[in-house]
PDB file of N, CA and C in Angstrom:
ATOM      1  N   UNK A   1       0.851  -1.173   0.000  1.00  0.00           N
ATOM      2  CA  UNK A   1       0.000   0.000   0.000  1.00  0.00           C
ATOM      3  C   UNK A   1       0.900   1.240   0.000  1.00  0.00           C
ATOM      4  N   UNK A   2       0.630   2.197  -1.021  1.00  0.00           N
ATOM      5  CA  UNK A   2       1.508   3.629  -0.915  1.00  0.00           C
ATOM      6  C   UNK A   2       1.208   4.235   0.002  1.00  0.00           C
ATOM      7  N   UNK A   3       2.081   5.357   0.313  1.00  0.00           N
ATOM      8  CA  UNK A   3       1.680   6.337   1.466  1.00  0.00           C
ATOM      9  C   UNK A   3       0.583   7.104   1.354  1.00  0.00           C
ATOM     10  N   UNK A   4       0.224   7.828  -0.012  1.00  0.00           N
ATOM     11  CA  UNK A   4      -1.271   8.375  -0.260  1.00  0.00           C
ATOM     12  C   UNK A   4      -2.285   7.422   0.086  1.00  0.00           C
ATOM     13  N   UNK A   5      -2.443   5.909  -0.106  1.00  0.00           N
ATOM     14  CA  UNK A   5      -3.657   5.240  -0.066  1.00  0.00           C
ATOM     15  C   UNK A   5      -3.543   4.697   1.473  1.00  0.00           C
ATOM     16  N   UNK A   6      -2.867   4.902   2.141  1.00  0.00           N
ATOM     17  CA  UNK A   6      -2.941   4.982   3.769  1.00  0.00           C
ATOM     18  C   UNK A   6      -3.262   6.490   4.537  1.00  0.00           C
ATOM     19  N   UNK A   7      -2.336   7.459   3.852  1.00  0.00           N
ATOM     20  CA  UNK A   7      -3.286   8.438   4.715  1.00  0.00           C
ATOM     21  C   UNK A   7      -4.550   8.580   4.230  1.00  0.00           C
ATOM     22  N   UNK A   8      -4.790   8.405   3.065  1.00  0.00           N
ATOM     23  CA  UNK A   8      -6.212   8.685   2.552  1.00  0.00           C
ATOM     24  C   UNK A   8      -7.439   7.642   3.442  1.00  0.00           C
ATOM     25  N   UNK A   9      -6.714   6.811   3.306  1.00  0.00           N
ATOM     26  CA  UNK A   9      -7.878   5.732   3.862  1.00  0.00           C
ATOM     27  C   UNK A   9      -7.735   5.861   5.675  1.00  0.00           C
ATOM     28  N   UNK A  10      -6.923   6.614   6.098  1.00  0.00           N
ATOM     29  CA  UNK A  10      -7.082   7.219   7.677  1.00  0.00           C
ATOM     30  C   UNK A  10      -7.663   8.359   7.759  1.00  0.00           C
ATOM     31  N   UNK A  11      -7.980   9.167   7.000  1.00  0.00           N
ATOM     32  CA  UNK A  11      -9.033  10.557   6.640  1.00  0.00           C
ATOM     33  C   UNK A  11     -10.116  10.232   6.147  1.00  0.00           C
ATOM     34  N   UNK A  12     -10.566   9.168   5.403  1.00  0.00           N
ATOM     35  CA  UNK A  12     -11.556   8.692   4.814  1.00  0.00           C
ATOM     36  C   UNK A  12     -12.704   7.594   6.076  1.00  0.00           C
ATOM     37  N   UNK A  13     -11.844   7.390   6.969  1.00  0.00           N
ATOM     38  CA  UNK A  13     -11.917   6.278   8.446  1.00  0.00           C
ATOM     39  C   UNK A  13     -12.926   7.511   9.066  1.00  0.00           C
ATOM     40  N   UNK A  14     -12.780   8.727   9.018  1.00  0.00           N
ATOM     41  CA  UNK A  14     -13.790   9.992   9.720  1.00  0.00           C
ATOM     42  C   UNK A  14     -14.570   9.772   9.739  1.00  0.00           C
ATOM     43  N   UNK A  15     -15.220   9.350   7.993  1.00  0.00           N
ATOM     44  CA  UNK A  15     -17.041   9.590   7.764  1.00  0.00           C
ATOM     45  C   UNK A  15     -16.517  10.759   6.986  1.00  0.00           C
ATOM     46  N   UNK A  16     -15.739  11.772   6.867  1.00  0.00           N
ATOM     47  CA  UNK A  16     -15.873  12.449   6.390  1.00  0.00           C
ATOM     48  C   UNK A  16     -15.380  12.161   4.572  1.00  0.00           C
ATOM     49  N   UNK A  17     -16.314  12.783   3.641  1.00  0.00           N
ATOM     50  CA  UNK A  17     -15.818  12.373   2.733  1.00  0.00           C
ATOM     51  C   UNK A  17     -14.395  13.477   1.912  1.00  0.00           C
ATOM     52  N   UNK A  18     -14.253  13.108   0.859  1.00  0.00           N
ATOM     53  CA  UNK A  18     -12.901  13.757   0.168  1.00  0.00           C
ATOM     54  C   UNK A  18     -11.857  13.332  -0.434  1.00  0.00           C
ATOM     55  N   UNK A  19     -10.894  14.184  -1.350  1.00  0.00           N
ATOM     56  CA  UNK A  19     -10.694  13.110  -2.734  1.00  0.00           C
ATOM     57  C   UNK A  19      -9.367  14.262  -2.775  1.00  0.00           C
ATOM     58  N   UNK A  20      -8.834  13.414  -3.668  1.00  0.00           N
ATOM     59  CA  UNK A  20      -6.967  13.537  -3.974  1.00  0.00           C
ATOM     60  C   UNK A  20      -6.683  15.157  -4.975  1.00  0.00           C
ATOM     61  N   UNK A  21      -6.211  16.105  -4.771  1.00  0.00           N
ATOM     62  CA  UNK A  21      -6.098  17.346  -4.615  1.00  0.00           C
ATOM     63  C   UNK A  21      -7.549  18.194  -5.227  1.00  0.00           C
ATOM     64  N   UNK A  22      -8.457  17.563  -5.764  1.00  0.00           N
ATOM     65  CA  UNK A  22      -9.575  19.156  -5.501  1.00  0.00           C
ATOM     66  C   UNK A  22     -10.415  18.441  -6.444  1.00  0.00           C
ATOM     67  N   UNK A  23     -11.772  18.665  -6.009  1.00  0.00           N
ATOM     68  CA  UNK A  23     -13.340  18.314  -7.005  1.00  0.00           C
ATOM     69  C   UNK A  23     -13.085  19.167  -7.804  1.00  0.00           C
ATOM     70  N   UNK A  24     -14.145  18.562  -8.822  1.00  0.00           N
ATOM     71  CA  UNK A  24     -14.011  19.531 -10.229  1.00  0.00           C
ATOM     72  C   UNK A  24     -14.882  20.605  -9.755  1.00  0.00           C
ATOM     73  N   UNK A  25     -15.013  21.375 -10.687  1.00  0.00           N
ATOM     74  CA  UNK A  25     -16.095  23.062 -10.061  1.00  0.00           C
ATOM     75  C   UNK A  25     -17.307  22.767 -10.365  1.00  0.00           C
ATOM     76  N   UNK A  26     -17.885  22.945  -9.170  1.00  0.00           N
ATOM     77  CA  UNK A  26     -19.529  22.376  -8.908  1.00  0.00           C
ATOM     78  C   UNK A  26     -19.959  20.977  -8.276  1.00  0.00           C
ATOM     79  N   UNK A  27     -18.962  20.308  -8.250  1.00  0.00           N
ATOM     80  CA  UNK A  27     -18.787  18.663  -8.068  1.00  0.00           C
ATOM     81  C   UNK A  27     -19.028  18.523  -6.613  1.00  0.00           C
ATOM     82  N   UNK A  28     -18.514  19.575  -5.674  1.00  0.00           N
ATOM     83  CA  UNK A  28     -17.580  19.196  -4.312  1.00  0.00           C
ATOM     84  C   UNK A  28     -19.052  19.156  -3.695  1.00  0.00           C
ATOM     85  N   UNK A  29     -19.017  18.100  -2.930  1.00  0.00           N
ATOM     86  CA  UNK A  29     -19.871  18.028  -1.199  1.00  0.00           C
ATOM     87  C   UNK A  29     -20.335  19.210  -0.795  1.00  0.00           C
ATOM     88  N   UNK A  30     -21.333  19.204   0.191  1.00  0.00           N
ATOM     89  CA  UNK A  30     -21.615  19.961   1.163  1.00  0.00           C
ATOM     90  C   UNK A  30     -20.763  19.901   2.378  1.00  0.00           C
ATOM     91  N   UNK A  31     -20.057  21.232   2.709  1.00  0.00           N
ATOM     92  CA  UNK A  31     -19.163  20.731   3.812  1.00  0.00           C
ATOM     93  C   UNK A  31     -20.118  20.347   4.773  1.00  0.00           C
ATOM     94  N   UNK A  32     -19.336  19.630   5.944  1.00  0.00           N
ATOM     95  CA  UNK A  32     -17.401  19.462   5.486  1.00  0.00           C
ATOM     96  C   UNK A  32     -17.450  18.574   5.011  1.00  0.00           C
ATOM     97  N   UNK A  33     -16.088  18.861   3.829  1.00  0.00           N
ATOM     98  CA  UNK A  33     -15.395  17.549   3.037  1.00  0.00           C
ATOM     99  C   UNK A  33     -13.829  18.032   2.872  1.00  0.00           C
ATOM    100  N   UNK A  34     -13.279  17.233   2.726  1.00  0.00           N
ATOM    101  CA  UNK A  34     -11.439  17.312   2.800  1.00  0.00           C
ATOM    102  C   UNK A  34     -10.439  17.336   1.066  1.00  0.00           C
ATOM    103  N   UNK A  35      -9.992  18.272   1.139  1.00  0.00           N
ATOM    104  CA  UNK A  35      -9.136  17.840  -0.485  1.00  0.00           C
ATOM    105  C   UNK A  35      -7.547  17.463   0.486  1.00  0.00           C
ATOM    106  N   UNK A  36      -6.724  16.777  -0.472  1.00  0.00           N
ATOM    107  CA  UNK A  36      -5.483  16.450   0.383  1.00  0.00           C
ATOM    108  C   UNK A  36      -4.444  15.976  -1.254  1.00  0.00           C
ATOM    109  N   UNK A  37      -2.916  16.966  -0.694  1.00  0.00           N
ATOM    110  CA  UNK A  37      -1.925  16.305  -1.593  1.00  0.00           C
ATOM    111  C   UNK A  37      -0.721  16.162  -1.080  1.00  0.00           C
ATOM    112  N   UNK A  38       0.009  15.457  -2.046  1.00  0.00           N
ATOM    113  CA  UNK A  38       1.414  15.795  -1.537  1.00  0.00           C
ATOM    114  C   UNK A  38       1.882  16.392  -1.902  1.00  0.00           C
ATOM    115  N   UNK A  39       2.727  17.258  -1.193  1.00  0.00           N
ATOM    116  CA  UNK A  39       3.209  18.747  -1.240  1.00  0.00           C
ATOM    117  C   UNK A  39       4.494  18.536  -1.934  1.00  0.00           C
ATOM    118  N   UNK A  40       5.270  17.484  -1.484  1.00  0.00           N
ATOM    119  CA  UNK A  40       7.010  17.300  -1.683  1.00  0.00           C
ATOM    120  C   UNK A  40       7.329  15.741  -1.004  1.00  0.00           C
ATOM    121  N   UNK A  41       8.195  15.681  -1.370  1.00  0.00           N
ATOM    122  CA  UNK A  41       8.614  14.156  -1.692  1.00  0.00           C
ATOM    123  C   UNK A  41       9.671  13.773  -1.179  1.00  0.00           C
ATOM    124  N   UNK A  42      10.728  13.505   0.128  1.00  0.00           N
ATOM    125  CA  UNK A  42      11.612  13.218   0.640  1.00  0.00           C
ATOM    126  C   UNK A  42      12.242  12.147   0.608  1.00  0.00           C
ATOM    127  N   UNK A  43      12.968  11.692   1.330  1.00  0.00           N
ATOM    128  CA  UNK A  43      13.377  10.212   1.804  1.00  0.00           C
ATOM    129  C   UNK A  43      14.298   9.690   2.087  1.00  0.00           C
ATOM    130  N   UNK A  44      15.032   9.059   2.791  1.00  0.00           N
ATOM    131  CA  UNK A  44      15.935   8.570   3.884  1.00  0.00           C
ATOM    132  C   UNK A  44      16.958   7.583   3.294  1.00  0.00           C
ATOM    133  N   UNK A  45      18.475   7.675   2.490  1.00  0.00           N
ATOM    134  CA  UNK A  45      18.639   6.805   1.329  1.00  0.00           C
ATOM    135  C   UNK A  45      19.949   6.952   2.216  1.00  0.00           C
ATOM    136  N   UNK A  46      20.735   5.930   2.244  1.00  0.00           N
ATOM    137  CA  UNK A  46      21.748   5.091   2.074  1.00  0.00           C
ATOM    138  C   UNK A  46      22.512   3.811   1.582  1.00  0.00           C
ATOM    139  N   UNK A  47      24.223   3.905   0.859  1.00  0.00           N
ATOM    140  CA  UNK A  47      24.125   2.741   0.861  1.00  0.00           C
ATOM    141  C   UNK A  47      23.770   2.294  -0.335  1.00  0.00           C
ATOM    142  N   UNK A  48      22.864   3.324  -0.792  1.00  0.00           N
ATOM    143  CA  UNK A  48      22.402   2.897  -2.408  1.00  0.00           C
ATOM    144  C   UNK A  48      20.451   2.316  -2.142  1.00  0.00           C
ATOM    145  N   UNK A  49      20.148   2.150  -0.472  1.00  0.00           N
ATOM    146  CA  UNK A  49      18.821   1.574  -0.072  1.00  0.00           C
ATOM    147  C   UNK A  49      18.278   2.685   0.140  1.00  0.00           C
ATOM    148  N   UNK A  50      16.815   3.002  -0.228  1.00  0.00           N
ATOM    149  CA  UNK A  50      15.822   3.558   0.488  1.00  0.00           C
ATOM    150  C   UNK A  50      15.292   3.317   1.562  1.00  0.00           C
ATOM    151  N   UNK A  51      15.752   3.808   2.692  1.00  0.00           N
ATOM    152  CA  UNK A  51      14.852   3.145   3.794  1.00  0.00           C
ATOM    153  C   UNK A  51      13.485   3.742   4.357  1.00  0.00           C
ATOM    154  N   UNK A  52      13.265   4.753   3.510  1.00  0.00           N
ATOM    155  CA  UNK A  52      12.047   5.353   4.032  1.00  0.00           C
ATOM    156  C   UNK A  52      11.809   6.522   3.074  1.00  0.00           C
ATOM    157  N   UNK A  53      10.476   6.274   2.978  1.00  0.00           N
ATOM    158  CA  UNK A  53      10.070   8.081   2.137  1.00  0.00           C
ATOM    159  C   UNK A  53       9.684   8.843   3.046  1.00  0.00           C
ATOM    160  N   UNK A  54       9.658   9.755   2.853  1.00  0.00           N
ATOM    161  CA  UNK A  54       9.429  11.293   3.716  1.00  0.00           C
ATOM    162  C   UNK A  54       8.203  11.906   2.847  1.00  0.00           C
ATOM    163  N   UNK A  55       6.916  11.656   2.596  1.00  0.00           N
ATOM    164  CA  UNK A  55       6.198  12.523   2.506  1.00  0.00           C
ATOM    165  C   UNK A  55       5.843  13.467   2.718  1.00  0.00           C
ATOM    166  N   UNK A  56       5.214  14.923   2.427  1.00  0.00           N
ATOM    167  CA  UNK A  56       4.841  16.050   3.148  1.00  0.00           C
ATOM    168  C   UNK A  56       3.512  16.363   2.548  1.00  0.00           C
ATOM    169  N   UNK A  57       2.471  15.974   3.271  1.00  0.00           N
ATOM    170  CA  UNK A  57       1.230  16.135   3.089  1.00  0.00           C
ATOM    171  C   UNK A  57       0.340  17.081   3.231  1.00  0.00           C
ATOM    172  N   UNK A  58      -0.484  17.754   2.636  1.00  0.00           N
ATOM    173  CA  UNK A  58      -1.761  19.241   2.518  1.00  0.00           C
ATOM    174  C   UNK A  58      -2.636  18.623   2.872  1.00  0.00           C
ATOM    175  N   UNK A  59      -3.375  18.910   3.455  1.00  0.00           N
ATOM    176  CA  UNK A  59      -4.937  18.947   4.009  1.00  0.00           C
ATOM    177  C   UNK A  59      -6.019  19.562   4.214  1.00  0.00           C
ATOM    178  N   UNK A  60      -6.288  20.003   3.576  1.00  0.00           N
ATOM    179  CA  UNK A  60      -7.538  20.934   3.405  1.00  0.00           C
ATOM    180  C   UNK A  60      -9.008  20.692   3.755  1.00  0.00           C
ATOM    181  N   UNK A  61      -9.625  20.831   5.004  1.00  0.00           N
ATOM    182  CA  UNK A  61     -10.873  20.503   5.752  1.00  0.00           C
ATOM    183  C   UNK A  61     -12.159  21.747   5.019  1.00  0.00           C
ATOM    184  N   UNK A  62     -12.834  21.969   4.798  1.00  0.00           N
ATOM    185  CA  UNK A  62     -13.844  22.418   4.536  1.00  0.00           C
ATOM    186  C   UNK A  62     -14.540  22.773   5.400  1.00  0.00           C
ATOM    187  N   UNK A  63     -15.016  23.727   5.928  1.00  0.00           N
ATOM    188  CA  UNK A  63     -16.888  23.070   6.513  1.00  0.00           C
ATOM    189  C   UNK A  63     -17.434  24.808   6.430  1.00  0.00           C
ATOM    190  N   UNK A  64     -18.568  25.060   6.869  1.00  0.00           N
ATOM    191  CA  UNK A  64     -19.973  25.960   6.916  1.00  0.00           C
ATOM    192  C   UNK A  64     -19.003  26.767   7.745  1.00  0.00           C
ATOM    193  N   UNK A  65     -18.689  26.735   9.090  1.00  0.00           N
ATOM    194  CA  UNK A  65     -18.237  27.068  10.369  1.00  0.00           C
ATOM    195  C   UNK A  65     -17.254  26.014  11.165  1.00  0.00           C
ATOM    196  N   UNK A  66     -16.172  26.895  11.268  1.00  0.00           N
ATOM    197  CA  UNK A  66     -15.218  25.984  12.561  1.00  0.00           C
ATOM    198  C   UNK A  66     -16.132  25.128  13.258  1.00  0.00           C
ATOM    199  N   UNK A  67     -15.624  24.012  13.183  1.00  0.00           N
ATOM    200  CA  UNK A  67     -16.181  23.054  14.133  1.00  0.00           C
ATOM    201  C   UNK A  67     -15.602  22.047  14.729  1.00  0.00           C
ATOM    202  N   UNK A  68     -15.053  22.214  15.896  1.00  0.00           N
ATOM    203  CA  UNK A  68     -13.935  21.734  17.084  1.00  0.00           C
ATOM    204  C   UNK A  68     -14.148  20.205  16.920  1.00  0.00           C
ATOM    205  N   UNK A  69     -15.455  19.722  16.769  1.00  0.00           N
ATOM    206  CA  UNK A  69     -15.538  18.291  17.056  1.00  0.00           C
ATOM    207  C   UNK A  69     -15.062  17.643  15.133  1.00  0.00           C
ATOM    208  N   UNK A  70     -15.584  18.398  14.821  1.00  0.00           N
ATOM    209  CA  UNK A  70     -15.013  17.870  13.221  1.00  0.00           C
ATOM    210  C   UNK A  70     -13.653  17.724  12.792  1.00  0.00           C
ATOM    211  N   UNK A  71     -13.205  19.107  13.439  1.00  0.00           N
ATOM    212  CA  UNK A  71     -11.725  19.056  13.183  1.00  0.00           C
ATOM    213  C   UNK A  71     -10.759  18.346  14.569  1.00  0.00           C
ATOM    214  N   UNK A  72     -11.543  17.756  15.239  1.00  0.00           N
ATOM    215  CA  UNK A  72     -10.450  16.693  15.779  1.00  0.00           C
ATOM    216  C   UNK A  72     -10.674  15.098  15.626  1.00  0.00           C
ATOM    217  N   UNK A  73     -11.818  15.111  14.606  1.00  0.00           N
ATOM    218  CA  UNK A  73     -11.602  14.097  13.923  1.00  0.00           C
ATOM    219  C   UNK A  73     -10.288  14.153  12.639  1.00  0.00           C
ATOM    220  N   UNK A  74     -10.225  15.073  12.134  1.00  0.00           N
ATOM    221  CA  UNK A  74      -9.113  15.256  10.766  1.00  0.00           C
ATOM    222  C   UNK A  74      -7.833  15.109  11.592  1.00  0.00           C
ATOM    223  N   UNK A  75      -7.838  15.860  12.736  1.00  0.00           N
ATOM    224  CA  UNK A  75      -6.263  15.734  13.695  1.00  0.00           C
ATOM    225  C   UNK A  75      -6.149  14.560  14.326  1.00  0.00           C
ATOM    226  N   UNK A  76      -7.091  13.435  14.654  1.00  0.00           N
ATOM    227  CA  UNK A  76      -7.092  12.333  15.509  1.00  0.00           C
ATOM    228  C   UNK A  76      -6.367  11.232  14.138  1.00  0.00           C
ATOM    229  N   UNK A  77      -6.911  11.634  13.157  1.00  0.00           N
ATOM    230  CA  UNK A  77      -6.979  10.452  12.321  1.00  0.00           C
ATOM    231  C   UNK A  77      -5.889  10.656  11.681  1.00  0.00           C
ATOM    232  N   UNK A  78      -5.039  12.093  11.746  1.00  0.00           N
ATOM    233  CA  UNK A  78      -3.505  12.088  11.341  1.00  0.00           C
ATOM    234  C   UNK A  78      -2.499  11.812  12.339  1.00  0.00           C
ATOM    235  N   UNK A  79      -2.795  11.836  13.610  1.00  0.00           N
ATOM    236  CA  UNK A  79      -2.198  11.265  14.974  1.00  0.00           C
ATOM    237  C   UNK A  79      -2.014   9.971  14.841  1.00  0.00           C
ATOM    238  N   UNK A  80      -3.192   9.115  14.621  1.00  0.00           N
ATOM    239  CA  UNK A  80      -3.174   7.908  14.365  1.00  0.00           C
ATOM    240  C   UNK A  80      -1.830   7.430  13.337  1.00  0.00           C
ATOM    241  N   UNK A  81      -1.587   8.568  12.311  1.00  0.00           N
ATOM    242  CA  UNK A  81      -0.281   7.629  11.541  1.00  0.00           C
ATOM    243  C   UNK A  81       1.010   7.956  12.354  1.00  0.00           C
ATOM    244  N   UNK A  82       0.824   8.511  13.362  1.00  0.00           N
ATOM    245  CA  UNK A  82       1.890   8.799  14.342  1.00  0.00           C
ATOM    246  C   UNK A  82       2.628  10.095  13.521  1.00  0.00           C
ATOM    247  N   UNK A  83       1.794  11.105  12.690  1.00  0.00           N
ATOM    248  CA  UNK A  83       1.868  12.525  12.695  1.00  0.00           C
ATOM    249  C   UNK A  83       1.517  13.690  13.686  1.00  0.00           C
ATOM    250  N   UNK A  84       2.181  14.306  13.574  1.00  0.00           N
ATOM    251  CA  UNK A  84       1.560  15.469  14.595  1.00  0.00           C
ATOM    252  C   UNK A  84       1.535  16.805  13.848  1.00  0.00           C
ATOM    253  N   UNK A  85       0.708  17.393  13.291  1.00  0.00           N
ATOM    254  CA  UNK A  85      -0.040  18.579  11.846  1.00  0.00           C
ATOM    255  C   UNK A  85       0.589  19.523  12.296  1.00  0.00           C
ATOM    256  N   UNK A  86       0.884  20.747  11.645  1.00  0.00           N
ATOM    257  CA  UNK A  86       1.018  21.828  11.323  1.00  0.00           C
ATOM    258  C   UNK A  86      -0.481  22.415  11.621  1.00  0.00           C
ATOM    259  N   UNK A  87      -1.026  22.934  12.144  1.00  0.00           N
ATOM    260  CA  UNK A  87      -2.692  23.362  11.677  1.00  0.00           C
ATOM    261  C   UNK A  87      -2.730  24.779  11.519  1.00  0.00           C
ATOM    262  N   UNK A  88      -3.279  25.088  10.752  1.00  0.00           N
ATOM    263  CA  UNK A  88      -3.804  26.860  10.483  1.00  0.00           C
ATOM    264  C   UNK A  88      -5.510  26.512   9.903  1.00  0.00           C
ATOM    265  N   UNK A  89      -5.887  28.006  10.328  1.00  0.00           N
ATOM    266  CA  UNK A  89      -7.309  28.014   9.636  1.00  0.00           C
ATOM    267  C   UNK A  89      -7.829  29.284   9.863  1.00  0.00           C
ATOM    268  N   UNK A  90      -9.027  29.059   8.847  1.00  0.00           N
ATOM    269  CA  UNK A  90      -9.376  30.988   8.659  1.00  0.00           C
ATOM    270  C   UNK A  90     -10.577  30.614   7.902  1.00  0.00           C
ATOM    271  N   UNK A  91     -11.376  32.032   7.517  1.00  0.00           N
ATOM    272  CA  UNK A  91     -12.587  31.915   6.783  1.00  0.00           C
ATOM    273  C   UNK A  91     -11.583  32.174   5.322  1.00  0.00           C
ATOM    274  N   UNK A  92     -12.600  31.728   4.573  1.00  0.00           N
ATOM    275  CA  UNK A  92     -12.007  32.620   3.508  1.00  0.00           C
ATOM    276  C   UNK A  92     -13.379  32.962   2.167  1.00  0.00           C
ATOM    277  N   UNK A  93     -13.375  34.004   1.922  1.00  0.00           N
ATOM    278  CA  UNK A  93     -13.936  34.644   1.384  1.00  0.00           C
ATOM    279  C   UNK A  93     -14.933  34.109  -0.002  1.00  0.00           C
ATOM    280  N   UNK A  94     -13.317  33.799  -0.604  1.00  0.00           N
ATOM    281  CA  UNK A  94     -13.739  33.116  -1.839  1.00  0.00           C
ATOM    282  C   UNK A  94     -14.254  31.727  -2.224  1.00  0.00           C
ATOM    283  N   UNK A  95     -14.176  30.833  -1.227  1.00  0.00           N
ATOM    284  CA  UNK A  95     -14.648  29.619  -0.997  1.00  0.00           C
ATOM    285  C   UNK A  95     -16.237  30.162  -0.159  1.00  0.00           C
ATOM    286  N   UNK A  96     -16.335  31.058   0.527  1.00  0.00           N
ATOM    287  CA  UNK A  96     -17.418  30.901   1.607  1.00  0.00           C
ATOM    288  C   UNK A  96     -17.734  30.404   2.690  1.00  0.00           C
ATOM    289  N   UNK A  97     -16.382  29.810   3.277  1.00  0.00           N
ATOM    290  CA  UNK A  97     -16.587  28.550   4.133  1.00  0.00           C
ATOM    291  C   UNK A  97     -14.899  28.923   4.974  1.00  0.00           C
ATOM    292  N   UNK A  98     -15.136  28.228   6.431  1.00  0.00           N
ATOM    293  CA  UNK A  98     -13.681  28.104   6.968  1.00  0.00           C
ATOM    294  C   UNK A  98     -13.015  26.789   6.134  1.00  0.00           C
ATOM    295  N   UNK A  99     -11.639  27.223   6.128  1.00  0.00           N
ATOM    296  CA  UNK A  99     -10.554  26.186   5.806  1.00  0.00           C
ATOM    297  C   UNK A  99      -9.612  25.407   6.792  1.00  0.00           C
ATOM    298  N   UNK A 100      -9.766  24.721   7.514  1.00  0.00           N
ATOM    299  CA  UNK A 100      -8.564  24.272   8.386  1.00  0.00           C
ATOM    300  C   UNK A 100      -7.670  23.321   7.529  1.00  0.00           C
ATOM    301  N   UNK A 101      -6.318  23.932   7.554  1.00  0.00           N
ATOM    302  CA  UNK A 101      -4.919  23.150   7.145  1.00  0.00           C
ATOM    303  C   UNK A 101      -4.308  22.625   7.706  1.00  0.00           C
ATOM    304  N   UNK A 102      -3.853  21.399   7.456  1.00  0.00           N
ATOM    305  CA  UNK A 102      -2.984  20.471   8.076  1.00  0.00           C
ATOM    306  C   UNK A 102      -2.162  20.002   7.319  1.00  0.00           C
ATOM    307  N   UNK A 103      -1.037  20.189   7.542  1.00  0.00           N
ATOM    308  CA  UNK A 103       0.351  19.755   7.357  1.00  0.00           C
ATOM    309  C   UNK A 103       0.938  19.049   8.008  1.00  0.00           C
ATOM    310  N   UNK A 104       1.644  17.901   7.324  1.00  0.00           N
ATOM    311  CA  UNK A 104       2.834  16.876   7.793  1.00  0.00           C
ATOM    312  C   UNK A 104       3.807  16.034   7.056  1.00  0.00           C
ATOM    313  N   UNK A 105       4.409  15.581   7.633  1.00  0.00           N
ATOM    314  CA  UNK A 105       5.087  14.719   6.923  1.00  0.00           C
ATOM    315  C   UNK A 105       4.975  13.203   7.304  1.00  0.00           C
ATOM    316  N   UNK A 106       4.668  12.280   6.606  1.00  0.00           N
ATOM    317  CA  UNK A 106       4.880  10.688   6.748  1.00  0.00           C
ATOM    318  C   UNK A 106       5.993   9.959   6.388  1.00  0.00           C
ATOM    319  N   UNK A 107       6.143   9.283   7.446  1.00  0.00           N
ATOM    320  CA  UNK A 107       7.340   8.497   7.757  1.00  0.00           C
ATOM    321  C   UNK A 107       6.667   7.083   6.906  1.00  0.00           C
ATOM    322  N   UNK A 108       7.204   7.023   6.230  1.00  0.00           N
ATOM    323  CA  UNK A 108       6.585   5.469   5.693  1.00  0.00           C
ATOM    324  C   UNK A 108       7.150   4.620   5.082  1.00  0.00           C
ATOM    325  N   UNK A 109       7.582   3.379   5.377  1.00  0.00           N
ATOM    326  CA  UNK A 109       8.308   2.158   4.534  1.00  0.00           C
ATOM    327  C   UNK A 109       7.513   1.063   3.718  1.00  0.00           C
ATOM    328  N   UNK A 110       7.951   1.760   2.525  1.00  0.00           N
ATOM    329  CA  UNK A 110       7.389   0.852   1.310  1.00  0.00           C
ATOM    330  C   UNK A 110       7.698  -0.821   1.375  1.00  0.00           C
ATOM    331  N   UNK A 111       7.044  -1.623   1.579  1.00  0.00           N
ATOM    332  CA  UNK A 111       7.208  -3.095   2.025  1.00  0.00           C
ATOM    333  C   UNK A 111       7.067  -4.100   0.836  1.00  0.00           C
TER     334      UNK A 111
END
């Protein structure tokens, strides 16, 4: 399993729904729903071996209004990969809706 189809399927574990960097225009849910990418691409090489990729992951939460219990489902379920987020959030205008961001990086060994 890649590192996208594990965090995805630990954000997807919410209930909440959401899909790999952005719905088409008009497509997207009623928040909340989540867009998510990878930002940059790392990884841990010696030796000539990879021993690990370094992901750095975007997260983009959606909803109507901040909502504490929603968004510690998005932070519980990135804890769970033994991340700990970056978080920012704000209204924003042009969407209509708050945004909470989460940022990290995954530690993950391709098996």
């Amino acid at each position: 399993m890649s590192a996208k189809s594990v965090v995805y399927a630990a954000l997807l574990a919410t209930g909440i729904p959401g899909r790999q960097d952005a719905y088409p225009v008009g497509k997207a849910p009623t928040p909340p729903f989540f867009v998510y990418k990878v930002e940059s691409m790392g990884g841990f090489v010696a030796d000539g071996t990879v021993y690990a990729s370094l992901p750095r992951f975007h997260v983009e939460l959606f909803e109507k209004a901040s909502n504490e219990d929603v968004e510690k489902l998005v932070r519980d379920a990135i804890l769970s990969l033994g991340c700990v987020p970056d978080e920012t959030g704000g209204w924003s205008e042009s969407e209509v809706c708050h945004i909470e961001q989460y940022d990290f990086t995954y530690h993950y060994k391709e098996e």
